[in-house]
N, C-alpha and C. Protein backbone atom coordinates (compact mmCIF):
# COMPACT_ATOMS: atom_id res chain seq x y z
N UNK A 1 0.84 -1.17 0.00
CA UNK A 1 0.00 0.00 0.00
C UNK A 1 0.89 1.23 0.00
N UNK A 2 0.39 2.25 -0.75
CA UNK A 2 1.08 3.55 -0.88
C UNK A 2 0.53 4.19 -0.15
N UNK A 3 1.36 5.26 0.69
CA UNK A 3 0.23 6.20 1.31
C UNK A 3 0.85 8.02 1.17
N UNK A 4 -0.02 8.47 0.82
CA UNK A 4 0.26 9.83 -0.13
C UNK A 4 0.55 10.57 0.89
N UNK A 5 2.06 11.66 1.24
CA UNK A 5 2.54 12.13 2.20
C UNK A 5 3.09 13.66 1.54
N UNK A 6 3.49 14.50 2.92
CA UNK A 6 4.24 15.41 2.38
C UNK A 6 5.58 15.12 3.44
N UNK A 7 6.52 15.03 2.50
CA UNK A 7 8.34 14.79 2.86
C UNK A 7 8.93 16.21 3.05
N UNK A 8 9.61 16.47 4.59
CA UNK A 8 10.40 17.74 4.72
C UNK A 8 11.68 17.28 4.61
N UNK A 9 12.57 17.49 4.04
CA UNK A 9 14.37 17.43 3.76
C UNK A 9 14.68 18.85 4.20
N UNK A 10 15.83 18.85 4.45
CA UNK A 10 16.50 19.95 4.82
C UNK A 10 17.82 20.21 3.52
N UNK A 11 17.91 21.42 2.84
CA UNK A 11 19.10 21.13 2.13
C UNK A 11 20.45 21.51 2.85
N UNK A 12 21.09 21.71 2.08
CA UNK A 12 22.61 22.54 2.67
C UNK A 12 22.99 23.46 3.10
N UNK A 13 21.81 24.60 3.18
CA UNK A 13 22.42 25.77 4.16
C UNK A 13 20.84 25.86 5.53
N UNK A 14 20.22 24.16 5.78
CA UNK A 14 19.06 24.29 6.50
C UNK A 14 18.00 24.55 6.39
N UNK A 15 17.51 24.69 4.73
CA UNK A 15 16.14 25.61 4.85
C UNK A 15 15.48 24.12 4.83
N UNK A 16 13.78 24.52 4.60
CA UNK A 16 13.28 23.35 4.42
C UNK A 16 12.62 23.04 3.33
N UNK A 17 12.72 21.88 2.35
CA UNK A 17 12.75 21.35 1.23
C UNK A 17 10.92 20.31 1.44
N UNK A 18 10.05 20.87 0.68
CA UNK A 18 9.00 20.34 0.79
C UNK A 18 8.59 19.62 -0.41
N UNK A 19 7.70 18.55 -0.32
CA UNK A 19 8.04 17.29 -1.50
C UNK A 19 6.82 16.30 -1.30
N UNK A 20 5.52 16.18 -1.72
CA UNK A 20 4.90 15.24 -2.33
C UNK A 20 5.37 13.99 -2.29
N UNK A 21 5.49 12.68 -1.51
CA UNK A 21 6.25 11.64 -1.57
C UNK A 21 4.55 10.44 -1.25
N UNK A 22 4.65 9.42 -1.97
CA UNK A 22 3.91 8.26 -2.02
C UNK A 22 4.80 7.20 -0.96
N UNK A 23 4.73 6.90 -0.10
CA UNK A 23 5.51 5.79 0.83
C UNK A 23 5.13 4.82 0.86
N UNK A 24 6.04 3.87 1.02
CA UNK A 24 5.55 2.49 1.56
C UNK A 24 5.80 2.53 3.07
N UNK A 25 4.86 1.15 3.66
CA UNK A 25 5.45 0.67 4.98
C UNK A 25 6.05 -0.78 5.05
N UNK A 26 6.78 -1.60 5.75
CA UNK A 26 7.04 -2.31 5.55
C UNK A 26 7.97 -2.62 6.71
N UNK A 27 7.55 -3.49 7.74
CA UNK A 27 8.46 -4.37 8.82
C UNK A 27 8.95 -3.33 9.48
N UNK A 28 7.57 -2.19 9.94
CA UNK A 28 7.98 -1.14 10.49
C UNK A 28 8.75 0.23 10.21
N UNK A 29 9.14 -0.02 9.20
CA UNK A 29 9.92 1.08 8.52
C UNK A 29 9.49 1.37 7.13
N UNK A 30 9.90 3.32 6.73
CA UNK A 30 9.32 3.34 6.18
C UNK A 30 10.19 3.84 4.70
N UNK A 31 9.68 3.56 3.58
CA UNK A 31 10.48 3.39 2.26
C UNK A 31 9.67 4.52 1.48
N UNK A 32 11.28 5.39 0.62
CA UNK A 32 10.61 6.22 -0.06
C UNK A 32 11.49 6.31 -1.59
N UNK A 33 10.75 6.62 -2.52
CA UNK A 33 11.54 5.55 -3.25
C UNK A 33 11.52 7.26 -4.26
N UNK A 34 12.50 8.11 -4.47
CA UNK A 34 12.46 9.62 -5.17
C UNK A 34 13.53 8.97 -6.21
N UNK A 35 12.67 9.90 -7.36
CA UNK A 35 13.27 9.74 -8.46
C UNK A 35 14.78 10.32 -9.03
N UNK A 36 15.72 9.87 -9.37
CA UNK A 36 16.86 10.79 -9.66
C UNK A 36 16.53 11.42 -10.87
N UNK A 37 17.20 12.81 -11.14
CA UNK A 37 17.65 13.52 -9.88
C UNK A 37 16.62 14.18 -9.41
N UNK A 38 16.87 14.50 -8.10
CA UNK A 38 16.01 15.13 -7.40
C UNK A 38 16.69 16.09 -5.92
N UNK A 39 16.11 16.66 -5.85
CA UNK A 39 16.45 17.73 -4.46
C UNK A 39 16.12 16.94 -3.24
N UNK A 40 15.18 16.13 -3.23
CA UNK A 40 15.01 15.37 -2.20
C UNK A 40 15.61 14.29 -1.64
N UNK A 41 16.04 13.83 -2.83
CA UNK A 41 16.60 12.78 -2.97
C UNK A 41 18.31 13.27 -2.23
N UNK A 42 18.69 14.43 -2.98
CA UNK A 42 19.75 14.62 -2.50
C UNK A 42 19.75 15.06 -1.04
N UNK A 43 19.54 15.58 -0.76
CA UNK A 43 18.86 16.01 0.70
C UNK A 43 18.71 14.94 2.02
N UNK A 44 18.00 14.26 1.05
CA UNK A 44 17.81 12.61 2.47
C UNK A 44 19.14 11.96 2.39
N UNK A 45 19.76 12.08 1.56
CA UNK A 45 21.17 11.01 1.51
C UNK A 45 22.33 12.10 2.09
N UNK A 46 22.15 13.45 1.63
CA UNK A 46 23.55 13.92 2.59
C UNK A 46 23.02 14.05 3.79
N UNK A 47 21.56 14.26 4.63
CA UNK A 47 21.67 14.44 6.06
C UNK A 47 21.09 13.29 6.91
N UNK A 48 20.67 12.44 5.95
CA UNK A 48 20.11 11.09 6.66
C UNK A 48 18.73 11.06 7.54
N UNK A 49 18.08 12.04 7.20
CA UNK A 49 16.92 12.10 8.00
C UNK A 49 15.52 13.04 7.23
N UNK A 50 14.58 12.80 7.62
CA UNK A 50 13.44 13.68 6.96
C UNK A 50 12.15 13.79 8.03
N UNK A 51 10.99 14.34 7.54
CA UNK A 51 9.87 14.41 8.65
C UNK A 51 8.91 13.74 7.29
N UNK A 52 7.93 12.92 8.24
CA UNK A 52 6.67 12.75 7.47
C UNK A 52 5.61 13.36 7.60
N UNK A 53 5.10 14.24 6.62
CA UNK A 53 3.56 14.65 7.30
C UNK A 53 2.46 14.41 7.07
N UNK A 54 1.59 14.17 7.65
CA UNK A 54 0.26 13.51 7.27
C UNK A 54 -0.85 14.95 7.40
N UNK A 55 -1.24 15.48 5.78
CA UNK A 55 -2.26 16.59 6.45
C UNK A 55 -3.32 16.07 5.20
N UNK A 56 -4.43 16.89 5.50
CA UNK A 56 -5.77 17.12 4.85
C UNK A 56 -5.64 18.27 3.75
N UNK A 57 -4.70 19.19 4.11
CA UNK A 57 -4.64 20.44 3.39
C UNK A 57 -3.55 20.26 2.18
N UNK A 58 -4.51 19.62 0.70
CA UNK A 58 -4.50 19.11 -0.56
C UNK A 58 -3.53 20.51 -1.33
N UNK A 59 -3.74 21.57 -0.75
CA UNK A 59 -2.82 22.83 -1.29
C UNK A 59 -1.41 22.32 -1.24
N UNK A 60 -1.05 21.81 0.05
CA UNK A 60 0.41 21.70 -0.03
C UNK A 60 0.67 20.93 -1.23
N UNK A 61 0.23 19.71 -1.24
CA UNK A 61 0.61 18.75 -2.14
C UNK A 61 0.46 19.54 -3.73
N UNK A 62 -0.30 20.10 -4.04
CA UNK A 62 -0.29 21.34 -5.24
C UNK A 62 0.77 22.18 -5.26
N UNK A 63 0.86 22.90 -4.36
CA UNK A 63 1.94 24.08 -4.25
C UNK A 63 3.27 23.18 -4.44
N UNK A 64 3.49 22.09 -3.98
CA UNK A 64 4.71 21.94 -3.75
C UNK A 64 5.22 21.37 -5.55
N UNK A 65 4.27 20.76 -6.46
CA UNK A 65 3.88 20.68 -8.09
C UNK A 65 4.45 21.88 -8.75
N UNK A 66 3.94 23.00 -8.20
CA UNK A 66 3.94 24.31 -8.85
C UNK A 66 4.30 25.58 -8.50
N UNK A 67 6.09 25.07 -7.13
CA UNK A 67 6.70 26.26 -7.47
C UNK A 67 6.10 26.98 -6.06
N UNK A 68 5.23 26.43 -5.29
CA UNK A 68 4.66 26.89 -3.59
C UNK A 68 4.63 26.16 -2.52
N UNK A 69 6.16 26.66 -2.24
CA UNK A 69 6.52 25.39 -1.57
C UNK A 69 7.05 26.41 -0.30
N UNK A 70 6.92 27.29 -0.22
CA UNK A 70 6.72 27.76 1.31
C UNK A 70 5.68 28.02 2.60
N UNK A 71 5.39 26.52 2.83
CA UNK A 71 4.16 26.43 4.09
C UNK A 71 5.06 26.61 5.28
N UNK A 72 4.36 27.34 6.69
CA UNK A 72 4.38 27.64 8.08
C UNK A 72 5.24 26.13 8.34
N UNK A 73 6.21 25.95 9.20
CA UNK A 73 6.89 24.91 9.58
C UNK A 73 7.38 25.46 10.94
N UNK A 74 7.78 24.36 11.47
CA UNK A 74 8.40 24.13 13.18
C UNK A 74 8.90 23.39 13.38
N UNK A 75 10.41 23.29 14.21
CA UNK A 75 11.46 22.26 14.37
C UNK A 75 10.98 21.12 14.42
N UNK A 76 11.55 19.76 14.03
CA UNK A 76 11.28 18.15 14.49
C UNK A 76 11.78 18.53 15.87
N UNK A 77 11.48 17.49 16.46
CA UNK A 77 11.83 17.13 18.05
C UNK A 77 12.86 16.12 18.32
N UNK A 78 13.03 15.15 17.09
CA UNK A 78 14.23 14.62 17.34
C UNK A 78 14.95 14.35 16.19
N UNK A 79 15.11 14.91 15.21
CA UNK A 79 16.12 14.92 13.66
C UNK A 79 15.84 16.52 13.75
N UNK A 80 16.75 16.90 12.94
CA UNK A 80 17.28 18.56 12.32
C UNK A 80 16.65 18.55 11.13
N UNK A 81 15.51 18.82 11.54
CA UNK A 81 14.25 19.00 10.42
C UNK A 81 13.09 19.98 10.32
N UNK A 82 11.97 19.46 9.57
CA UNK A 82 10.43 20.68 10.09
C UNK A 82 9.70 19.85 9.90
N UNK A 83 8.88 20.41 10.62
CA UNK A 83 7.01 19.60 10.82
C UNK A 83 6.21 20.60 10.11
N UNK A 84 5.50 20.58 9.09
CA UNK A 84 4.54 21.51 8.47
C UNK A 84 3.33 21.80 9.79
N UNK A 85 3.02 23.19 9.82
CA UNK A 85 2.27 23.22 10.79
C UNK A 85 0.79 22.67 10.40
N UNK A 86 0.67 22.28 9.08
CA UNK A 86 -0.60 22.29 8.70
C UNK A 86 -1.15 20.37 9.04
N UNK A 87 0.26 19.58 9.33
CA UNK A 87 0.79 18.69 9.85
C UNK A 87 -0.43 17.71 11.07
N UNK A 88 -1.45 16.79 10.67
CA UNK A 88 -2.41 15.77 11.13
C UNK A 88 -1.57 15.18 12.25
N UNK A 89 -0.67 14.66 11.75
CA UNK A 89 0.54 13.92 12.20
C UNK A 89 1.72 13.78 11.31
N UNK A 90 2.95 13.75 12.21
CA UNK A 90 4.09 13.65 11.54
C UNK A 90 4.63 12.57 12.14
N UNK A 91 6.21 11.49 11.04
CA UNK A 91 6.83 11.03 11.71
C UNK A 91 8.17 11.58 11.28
N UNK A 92 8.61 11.49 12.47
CA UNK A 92 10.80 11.58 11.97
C UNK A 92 11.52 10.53 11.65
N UNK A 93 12.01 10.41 11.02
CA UNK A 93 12.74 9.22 10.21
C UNK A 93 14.44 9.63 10.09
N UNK A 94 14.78 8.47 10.28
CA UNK A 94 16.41 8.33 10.21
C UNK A 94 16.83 7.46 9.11
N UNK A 95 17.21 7.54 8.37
CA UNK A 95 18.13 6.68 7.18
C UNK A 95 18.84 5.47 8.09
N UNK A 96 18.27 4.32 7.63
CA UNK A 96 18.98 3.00 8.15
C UNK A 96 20.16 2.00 6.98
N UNK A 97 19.44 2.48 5.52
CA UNK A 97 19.62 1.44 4.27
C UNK A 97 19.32 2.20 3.12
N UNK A 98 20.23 1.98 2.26
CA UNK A 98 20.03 2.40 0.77
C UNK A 98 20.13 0.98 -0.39
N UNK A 99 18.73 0.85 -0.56
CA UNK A 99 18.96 0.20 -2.08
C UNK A 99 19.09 0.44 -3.38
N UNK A 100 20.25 1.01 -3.88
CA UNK A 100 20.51 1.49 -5.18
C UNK A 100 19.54 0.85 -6.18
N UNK A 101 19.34 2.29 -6.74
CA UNK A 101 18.72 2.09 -8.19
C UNK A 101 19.11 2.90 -9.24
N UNK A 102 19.82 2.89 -10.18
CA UNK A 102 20.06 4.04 -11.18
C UNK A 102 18.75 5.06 -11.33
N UNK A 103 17.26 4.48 -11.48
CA UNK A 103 16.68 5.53 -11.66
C UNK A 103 15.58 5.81 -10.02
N UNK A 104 15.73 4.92 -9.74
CA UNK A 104 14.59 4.90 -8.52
C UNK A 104 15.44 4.49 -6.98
N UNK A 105 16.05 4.70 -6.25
CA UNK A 105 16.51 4.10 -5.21
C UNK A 105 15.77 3.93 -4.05
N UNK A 106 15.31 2.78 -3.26
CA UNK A 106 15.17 3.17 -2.51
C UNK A 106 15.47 3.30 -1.03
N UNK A 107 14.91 4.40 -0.19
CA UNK A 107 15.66 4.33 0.86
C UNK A 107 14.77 4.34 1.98
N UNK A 108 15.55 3.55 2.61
CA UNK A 108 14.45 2.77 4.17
C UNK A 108 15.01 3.53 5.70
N UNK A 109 13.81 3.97 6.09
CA UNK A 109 14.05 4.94 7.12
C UNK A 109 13.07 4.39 7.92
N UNK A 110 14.37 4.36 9.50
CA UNK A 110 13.25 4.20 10.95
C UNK A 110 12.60 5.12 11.10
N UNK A 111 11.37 5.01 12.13
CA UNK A 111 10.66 6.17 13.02
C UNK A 111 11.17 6.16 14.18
N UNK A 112 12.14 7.66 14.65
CA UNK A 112 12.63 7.91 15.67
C UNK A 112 11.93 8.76 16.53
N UNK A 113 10.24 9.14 16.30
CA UNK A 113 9.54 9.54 17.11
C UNK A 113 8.28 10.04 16.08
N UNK A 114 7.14 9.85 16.54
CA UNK A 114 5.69 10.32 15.73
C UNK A 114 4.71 10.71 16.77
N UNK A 115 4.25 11.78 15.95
CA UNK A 115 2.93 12.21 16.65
C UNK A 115 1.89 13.06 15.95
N UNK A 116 0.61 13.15 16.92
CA UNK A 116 -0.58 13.09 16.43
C UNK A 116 -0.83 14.81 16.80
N UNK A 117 -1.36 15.55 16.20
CA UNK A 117 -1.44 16.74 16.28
C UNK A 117 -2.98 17.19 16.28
N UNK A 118 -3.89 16.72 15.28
CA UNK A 118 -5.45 16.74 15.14
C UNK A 118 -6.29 15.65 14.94
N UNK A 119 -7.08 15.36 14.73
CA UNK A 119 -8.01 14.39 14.47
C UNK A 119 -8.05 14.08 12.30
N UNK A 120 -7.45 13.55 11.75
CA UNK A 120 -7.83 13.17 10.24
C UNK A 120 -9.96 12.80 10.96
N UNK A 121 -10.46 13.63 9.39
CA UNK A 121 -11.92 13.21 9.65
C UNK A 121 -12.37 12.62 8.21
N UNK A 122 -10.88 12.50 7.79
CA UNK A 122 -11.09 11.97 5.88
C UNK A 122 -11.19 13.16 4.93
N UNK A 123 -11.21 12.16 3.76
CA UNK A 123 -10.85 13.12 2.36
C UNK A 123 -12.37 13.14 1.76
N UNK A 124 -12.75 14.51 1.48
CA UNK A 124 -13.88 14.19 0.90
C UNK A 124 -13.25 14.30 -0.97
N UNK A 125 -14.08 13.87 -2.08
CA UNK A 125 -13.90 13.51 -3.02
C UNK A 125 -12.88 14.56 -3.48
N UNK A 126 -13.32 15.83 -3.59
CA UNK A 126 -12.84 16.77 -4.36
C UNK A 126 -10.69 16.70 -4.01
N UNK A 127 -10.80 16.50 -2.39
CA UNK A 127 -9.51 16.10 -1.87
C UNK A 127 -8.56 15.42 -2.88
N UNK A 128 -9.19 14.03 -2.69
CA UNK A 128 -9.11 12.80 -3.33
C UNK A 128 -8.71 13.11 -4.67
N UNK A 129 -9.58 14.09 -5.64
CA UNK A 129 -9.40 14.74 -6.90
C UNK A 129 -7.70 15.23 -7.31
N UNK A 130 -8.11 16.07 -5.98
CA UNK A 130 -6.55 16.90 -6.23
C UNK A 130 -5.31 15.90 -6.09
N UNK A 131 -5.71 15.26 -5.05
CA UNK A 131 -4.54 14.98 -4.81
C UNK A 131 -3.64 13.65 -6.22
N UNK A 132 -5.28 13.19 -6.81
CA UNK A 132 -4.69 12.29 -7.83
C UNK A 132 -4.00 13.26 -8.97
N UNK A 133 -4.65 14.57 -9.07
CA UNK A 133 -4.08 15.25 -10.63
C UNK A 133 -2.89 15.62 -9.81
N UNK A 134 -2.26 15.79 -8.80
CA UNK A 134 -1.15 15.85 -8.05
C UNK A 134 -0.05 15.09 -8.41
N UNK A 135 -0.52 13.82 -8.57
CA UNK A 135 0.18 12.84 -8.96
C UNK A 135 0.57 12.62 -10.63
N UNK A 136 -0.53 13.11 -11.35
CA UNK A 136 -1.11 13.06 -12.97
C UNK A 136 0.01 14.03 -12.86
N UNK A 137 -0.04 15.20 -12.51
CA UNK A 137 1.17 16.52 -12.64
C UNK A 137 2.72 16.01 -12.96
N UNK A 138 2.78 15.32 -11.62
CA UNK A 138 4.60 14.53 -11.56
C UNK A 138 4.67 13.90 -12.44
N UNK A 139 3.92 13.49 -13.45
CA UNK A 139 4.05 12.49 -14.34
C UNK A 139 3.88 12.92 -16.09
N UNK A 140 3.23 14.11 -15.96
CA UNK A 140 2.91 14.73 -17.45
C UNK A 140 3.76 14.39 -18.08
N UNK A 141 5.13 14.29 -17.89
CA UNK A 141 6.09 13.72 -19.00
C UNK A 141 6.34 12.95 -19.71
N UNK A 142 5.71 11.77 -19.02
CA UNK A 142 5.44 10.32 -19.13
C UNK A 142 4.05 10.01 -19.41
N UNK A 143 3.12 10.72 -20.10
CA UNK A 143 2.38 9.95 -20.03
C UNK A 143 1.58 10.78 -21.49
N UNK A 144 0.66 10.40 -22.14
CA UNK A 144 0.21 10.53 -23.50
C UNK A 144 -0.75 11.43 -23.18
N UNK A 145 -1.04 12.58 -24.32
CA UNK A 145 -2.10 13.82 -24.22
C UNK A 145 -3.24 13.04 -24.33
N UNK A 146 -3.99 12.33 -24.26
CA UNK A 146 -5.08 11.60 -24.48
C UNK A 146 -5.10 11.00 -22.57
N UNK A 147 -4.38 10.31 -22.42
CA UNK A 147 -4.42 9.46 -21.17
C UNK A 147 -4.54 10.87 -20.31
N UNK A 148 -4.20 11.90 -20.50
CA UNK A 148 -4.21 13.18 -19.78
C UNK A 148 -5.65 13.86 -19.64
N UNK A 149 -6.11 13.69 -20.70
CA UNK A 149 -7.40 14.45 -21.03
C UNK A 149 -8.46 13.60 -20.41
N UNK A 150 -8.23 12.15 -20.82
CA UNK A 150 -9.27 11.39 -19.86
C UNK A 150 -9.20 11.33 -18.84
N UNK A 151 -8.47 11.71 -17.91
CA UNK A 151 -7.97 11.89 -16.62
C UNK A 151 -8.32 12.87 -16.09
N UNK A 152 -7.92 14.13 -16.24
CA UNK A 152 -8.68 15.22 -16.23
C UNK A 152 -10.76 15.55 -16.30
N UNK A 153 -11.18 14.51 -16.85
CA UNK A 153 -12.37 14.52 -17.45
C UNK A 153 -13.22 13.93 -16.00
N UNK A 154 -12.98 12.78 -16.04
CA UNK A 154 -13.30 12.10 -14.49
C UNK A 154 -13.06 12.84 -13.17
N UNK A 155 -11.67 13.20 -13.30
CA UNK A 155 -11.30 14.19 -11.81
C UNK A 155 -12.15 15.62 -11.74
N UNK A 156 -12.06 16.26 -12.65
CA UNK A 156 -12.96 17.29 -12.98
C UNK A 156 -14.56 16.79 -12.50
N UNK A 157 -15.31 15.75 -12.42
CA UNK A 157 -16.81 15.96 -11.58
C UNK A 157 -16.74 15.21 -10.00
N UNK A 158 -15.79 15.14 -9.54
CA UNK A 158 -15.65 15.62 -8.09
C UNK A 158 -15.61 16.59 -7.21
N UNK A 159 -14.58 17.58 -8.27
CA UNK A 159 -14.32 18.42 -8.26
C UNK A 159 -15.41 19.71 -8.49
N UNK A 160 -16.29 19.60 -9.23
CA UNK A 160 -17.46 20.20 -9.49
C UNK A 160 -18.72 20.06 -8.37
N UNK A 161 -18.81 18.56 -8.01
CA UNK A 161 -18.79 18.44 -7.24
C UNK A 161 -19.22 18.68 -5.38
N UNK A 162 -17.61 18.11 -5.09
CA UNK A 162 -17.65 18.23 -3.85
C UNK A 162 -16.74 19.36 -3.15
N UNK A 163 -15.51 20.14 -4.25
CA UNK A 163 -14.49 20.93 -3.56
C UNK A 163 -14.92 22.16 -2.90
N UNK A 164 -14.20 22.66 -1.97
CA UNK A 164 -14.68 23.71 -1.01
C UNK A 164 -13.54 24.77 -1.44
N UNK A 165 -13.46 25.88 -0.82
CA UNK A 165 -12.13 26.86 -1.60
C UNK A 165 -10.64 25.88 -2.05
N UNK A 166 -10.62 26.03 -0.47
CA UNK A 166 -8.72 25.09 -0.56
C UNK A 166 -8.91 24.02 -1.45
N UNK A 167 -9.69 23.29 -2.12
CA UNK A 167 -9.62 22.25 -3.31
C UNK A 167 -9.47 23.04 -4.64
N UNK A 168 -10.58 24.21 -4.23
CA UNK A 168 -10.62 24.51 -5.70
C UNK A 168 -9.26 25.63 -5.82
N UNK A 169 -8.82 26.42 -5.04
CA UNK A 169 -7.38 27.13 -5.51
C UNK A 169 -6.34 26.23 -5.91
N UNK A 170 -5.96 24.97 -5.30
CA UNK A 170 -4.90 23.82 -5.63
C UNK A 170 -5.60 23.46 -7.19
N UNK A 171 -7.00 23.02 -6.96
CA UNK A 171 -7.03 22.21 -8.44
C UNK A 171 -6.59 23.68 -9.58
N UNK A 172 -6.80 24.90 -9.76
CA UNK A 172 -6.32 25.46 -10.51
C UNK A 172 -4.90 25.69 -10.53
N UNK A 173 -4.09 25.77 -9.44
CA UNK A 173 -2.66 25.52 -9.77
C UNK A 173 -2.27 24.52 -10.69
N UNK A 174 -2.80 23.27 -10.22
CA UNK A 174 -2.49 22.00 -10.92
C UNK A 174 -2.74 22.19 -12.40
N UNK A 175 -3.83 22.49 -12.98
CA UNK A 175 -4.87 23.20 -13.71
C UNK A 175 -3.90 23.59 -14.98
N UNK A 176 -3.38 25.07 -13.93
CA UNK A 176 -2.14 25.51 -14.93
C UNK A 176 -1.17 25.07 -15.74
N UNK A 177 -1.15 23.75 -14.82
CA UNK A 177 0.56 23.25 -15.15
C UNK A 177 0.15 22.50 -15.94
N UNK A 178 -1.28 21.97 -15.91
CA UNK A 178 -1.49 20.55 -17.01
C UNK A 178 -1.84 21.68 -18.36
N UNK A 179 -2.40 22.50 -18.16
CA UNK A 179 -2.36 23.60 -19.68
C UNK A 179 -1.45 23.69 -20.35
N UNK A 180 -0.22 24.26 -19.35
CA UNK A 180 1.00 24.48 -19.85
C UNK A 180 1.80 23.78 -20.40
N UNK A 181 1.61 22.87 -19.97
CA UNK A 181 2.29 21.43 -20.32
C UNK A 181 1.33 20.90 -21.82
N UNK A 182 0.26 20.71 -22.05
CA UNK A 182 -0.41 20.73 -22.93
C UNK A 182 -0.48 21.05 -24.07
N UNK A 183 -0.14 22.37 -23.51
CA UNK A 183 0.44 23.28 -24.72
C UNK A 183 1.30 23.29 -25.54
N UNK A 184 2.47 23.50 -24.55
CA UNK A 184 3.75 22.77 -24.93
C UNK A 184 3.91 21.46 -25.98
N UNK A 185 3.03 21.34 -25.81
CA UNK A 185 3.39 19.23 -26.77
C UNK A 185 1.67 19.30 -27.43
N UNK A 186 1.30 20.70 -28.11
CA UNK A 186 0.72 20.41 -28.84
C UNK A 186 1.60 19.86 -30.21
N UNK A 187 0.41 19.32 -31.15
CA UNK A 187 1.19 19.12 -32.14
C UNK A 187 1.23 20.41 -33.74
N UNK A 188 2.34 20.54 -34.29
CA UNK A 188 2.56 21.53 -35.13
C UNK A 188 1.27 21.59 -35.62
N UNK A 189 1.09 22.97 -36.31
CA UNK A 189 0.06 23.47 -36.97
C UNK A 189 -1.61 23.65 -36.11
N UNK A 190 -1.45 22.89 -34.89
CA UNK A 190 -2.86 23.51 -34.55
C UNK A 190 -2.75 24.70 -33.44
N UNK A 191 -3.96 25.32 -32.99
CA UNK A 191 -4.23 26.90 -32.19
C UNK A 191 -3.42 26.26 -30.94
């Protein structure tokens, strides 16, 4: 099972590095598998540690797609890290193991302390929406203007829907980028 997170890294002069990450669990520990290259990627391997956050607020996971990646944060409690304040629950993680991959590595991190901050009361659809074209976003590169459009088509009546502001400002970020991108790889000769 994947479970859709936001990853804090710290880079090289301390700031904090915010990141959309899908995790696994597994024999207690938890695996995150970032694509090279990446900032995150580099980040977890020179300081060996990261925060997990578990929130409701579908913006981050947008913003962090498109370039808005400065949310309210506060020290970890036990790694040299941040907790997003917007943060359900977080865990801190320590680098135990690296399994090389030329394009995917992944890397398996203990929980050196977690906690619960609010009550999760669930995702209502429109959530759910964003957070998949979230994913559709990281991937526009890879994937065919058609498989895009039908994708878009389905996510779009949840979104119509069930979203409340904070769904609907993220789904237009996202929005943007799938335009732009769209655009980009139209094919010659049409508007």
């Amino acid at each position: 099972m994947i479970y859709e997170t936001i990853i804090t890294s710290v880079d090289a002069v301390g700031k904090p590095h915010i990141a959309p990450f899908g995790v696994r669990e597994q024999d207690g520990r938890v695996l995150i598998s970032p694509f090279r290259p990446s900032t995150s990627l580099d980040n977890l391997l020179r300081t060996g540690h990261a925060v997990m956050n578990l929130t409701d607020d579908v913006r981050i996971f947008a913003g962090a797609l498109t370039g808005r990646r400065d949310w309210p944060v506060r020290p970890a409690e036990q790694v040299s890290g941040y907790v997003l304040q917007a943060a359900l629950a977080h865990r801190e993680l320590v680098l135990e193991d690296v399994q090389e991959d030329a394009t995917r590595p992944v890397l398996i991190f203990r929980v050196v302390h977690a906690a619960m901050h609010a009550p999760f009361c669930g995702f209502n659809r429109a959530q759910a929406a964003v957070i998949e074209l979230a994913v559709l976003v990281s991937r526009l590169h890879l994937l065919p203007q058609d498989k895009i459009i039908n994708e878009l088509a389905y996510l779009q009546i949840a979104i119509d829907k069930t979203a409340g502001a904070k769904e609907l400002e993220a789904w237009g970020w996202l929005m943007a980028a799938v335009n732009s991108h769209l655009h980009q790889n139209e094919p010659v000769g049409t508007a």
